[in-house]
N, C-alpha and C. Protein backbone atom coordinates (compact mmCIF):
# COMPACT_ATOMS: atom_id res chain seq x y z
N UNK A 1 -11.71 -4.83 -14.74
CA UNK A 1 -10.77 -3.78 -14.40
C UNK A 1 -11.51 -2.66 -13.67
N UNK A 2 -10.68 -2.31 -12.56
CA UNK A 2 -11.83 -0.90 -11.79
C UNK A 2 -11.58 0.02 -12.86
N UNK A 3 -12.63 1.01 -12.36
CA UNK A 3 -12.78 2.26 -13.17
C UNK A 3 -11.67 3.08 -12.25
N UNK A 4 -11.36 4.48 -13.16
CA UNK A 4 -9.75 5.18 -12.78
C UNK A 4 -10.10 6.00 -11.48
N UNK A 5 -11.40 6.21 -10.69
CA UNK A 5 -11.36 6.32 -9.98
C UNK A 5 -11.18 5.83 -8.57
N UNK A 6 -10.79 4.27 -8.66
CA UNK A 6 -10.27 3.41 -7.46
C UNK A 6 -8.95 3.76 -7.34
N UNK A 7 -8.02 4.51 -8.99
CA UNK A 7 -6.52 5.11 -8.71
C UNK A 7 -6.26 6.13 -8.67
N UNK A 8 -6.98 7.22 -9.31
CA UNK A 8 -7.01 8.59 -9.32
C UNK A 8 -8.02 9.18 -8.95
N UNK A 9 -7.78 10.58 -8.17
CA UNK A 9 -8.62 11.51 -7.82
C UNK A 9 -8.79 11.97 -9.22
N UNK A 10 -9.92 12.18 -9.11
CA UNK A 10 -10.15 12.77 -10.89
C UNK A 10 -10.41 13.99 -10.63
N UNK A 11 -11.05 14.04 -9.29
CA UNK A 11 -11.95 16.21 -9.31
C UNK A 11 -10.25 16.56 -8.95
N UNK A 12 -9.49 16.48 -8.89
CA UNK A 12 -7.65 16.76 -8.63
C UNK A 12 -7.50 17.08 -10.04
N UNK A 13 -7.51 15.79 -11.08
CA UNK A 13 -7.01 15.61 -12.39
C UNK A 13 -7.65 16.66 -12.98
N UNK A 14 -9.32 16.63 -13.30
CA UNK A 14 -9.98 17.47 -14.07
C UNK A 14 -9.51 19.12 -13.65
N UNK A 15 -9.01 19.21 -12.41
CA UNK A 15 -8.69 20.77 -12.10
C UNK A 15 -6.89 20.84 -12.58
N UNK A 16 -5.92 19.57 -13.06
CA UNK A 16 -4.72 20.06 -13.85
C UNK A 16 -5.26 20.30 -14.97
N UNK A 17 -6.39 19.22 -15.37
CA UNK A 17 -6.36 19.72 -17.02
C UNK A 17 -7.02 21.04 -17.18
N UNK A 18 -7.87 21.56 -16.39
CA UNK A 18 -8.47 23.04 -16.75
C UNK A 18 -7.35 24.06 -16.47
N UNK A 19 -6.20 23.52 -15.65
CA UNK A 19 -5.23 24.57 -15.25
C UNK A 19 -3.98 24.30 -16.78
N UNK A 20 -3.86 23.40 -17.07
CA UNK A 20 -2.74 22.97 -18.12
C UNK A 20 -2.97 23.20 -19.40
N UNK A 21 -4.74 23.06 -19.54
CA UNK A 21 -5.03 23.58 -20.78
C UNK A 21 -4.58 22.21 -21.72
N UNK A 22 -3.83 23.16 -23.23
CA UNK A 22 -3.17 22.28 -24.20
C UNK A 22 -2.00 21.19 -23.88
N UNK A 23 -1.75 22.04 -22.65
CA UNK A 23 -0.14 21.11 -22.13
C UNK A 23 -0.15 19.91 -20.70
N UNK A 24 -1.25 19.55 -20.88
CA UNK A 24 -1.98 18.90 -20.19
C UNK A 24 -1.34 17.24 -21.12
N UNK A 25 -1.46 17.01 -22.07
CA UNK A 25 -1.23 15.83 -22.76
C UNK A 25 0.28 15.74 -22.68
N UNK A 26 1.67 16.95 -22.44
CA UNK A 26 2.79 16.79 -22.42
C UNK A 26 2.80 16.17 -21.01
N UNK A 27 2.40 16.82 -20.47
CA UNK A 27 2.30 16.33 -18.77
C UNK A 27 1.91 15.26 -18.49
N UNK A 28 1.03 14.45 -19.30
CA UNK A 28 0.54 13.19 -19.01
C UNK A 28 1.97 12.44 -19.77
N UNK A 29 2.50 12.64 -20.57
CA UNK A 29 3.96 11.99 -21.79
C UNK A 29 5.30 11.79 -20.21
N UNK A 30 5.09 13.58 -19.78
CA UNK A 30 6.38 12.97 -18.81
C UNK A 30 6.08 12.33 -17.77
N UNK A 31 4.69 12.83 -17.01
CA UNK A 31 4.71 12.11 -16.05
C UNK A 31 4.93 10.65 -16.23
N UNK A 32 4.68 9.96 -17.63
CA UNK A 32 4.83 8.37 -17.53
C UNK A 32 6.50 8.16 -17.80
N UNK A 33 7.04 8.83 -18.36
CA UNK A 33 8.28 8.91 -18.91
C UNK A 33 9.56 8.98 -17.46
N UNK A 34 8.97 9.71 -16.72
CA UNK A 34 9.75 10.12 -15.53
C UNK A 34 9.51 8.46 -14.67
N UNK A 35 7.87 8.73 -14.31
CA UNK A 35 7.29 7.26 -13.93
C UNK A 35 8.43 5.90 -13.93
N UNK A 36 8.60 5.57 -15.18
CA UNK A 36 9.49 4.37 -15.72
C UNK A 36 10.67 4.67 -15.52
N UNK A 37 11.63 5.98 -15.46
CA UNK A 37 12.99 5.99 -14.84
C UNK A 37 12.95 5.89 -13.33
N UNK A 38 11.66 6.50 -12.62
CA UNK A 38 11.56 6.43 -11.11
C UNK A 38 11.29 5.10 -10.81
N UNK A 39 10.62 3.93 -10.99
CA UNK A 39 10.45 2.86 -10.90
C UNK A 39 12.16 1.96 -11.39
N UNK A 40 12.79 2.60 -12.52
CA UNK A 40 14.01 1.45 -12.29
C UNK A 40 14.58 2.07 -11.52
N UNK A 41 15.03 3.22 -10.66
CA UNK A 41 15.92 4.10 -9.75
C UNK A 41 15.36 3.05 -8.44
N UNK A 42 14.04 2.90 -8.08
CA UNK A 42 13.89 2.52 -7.11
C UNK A 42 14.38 0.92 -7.23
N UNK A 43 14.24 0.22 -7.92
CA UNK A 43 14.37 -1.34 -8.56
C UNK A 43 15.72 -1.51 -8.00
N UNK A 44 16.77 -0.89 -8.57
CA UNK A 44 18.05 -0.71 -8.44
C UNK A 44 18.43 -0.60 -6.69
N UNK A 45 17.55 0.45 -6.14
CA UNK A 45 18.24 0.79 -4.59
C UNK A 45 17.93 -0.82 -4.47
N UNK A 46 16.45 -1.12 -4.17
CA UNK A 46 15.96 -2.39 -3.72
C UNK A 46 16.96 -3.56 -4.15
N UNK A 47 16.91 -3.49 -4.98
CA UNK A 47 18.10 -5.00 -5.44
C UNK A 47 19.53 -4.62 -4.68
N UNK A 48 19.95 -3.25 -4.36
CA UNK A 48 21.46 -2.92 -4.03
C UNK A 48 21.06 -2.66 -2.22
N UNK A 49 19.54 -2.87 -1.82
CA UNK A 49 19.22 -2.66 -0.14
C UNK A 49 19.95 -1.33 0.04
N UNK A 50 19.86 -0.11 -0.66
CA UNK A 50 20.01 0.97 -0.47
C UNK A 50 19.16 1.84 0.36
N UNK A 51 18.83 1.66 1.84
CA UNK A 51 18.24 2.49 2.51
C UNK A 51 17.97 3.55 2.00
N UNK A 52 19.19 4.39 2.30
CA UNK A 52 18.87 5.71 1.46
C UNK A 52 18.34 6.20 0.29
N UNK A 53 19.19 5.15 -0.75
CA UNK A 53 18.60 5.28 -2.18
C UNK A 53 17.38 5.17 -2.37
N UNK A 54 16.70 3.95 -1.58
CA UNK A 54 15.07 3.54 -1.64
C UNK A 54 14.47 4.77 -1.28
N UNK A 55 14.62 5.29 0.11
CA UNK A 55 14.29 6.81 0.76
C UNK A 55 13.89 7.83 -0.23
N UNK A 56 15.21 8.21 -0.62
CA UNK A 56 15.15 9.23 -1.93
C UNK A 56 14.19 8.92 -3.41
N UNK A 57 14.60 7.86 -3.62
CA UNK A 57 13.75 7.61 -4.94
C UNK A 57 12.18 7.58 -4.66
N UNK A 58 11.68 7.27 -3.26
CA UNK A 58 10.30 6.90 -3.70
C UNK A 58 9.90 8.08 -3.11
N UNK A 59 10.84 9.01 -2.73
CA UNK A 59 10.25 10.35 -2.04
C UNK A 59 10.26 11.30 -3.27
N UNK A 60 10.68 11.05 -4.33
CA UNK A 60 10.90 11.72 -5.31
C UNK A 60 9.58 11.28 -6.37
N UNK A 61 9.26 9.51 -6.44
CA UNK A 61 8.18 8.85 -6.93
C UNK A 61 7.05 9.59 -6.48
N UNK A 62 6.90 9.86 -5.38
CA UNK A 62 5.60 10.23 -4.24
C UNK A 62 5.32 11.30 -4.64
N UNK A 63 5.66 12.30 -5.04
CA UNK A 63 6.18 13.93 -5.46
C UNK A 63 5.41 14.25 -6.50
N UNK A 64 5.62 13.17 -7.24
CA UNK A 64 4.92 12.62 -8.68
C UNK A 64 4.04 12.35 -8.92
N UNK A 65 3.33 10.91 -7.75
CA UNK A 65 2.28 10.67 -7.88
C UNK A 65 1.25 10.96 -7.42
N UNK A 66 1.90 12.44 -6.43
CA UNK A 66 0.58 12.95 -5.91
C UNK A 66 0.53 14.04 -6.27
N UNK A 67 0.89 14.84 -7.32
CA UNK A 67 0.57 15.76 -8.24
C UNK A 67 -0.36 15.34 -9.45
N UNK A 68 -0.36 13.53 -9.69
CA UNK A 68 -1.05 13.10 -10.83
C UNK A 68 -2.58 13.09 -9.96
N UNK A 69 -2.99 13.23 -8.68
CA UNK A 69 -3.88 12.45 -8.20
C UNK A 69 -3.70 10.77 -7.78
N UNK A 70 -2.53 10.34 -8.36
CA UNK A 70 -2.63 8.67 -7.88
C UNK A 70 -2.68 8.50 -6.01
N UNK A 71 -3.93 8.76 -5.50
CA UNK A 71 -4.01 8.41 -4.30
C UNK A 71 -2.93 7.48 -3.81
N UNK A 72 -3.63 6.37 -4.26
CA UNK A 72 -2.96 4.50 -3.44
C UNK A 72 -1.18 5.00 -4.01
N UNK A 73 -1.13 5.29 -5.30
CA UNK A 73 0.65 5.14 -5.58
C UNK A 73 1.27 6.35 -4.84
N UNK A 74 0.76 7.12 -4.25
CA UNK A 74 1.53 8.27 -3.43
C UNK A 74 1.13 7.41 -2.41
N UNK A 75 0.66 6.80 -1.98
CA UNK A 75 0.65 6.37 -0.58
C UNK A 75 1.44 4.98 -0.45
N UNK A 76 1.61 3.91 -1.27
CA UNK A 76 2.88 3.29 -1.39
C UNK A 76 3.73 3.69 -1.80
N UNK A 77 4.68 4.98 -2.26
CA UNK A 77 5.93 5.75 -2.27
C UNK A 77 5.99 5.97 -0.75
N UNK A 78 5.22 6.34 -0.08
CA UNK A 78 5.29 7.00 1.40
C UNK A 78 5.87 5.88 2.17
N UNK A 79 5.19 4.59 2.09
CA UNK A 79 5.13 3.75 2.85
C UNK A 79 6.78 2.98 2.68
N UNK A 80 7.29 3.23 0.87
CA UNK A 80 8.81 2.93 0.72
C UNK A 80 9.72 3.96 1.19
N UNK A 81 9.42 4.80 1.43
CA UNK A 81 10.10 6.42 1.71
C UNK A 81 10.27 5.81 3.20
N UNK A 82 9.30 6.04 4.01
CA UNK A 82 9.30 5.42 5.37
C UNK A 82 10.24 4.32 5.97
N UNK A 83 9.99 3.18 4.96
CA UNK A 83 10.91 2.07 5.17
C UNK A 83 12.48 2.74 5.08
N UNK A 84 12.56 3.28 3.53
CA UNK A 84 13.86 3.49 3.92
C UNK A 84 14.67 4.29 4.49
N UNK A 85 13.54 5.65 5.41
CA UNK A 85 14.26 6.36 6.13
C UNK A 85 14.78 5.80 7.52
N UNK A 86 14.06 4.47 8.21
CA UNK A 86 14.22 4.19 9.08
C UNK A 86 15.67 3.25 8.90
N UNK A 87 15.88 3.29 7.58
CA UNK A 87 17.36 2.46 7.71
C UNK A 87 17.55 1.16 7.46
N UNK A 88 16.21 0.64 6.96
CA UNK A 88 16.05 -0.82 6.33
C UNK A 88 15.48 -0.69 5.03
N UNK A 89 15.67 -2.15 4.43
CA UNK A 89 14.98 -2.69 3.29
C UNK A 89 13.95 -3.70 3.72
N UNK A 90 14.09 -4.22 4.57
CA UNK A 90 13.16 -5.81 4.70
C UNK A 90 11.63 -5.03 4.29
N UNK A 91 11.05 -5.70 3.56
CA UNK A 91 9.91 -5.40 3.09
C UNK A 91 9.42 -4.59 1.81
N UNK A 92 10.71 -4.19 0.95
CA UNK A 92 10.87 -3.02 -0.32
C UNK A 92 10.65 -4.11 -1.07
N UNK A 93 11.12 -5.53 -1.40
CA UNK A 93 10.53 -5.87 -2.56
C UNK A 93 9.15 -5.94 -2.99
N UNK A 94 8.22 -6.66 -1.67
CA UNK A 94 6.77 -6.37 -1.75
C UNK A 94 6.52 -5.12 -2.30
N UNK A 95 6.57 -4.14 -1.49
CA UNK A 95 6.09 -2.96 -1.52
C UNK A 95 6.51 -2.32 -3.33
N UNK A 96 7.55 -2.39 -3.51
CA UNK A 96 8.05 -2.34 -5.32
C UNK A 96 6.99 -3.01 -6.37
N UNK A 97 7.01 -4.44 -5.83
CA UNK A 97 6.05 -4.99 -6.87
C UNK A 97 4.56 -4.23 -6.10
N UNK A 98 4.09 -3.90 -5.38
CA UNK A 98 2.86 -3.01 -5.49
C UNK A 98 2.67 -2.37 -6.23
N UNK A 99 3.52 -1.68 -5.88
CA UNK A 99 3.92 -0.22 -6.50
C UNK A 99 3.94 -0.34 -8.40
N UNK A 100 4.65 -1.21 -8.45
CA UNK A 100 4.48 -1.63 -9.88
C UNK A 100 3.34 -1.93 -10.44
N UNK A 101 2.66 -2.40 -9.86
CA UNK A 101 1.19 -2.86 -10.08
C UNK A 101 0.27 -1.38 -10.53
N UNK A 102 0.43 -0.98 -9.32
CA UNK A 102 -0.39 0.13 -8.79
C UNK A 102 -0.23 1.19 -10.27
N UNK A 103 1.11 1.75 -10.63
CA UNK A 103 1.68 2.36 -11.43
C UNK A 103 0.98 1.81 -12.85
N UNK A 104 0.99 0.42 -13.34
CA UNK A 104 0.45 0.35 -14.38
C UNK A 104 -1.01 0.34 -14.61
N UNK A 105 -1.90 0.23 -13.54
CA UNK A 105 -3.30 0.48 -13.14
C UNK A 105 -3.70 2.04 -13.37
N UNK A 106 -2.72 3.08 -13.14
CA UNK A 106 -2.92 4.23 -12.92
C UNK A 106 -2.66 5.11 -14.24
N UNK A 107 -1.24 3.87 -15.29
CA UNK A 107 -1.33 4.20 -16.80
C UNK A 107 -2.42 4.55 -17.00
N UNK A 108 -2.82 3.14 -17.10
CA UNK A 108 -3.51 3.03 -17.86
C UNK A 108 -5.14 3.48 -17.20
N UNK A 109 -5.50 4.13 -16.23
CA UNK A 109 -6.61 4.73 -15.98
C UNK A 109 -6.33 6.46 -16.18
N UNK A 110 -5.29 7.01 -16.42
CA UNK A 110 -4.55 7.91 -16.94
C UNK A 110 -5.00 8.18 -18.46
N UNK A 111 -4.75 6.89 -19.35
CA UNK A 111 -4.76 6.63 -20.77
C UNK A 111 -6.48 7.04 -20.95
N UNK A 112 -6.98 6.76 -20.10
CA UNK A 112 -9.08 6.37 -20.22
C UNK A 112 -9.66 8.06 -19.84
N UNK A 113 -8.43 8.65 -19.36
CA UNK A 113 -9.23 9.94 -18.80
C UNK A 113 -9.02 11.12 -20.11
């Protein structure tokens, strides 16, 4: 398994937790909590080829994951954001199961920090 720096910026992370202090561990609770409703929101456009919906949700995912430091998962939200601003799906399921991937790599290098 890589170490959490192939998914997270950590000199990013280590400067929320000196800024968050005690509330640093709530923040790690929602960010995964939000995480898992943003991942079925996007699941849903993708299965329903919701341009827009895909658009919105992973622009909202992206928002997320680049406040955690997740480099690569803010940069596949971008790349679904993109797709679906241009008005298609062809290519969101790949990019979902990345993303899925990516997301549980980043748990759990999240969980190690």
């Amino acid at each position: 398994m890589a170490d959490a720096s192939a998914h997270l910026d950590l000199d990013a992370l280590n400067e929320l937790k000196q800024i968050m202090g005690e509330e640093y561990a709530l923040l790690m609770e929602t960010f995964v909590n939000d995480s898992t409703m943003r991942l079925k929101a996007i699941k849903a456009a993708v299965a329903a080829r919701d341009a827009d919906a895909i658009r919105r949700s992973a622009h909202s995912f992206k928002g997320s994951a680049a406040n955690m430091g997740a480099f690569r998962l803010t940069q596949l939200c971008k790349s679904l954001e993109e797709l679906g601003a241009s008005g298609g799906a062809d290519g969101s399921d790949s990019l979902l199961k990345e993303m899925q991937l990516e997301y549980q790599q980043v748990a759990l290098a999240l969980a190690r920090t």
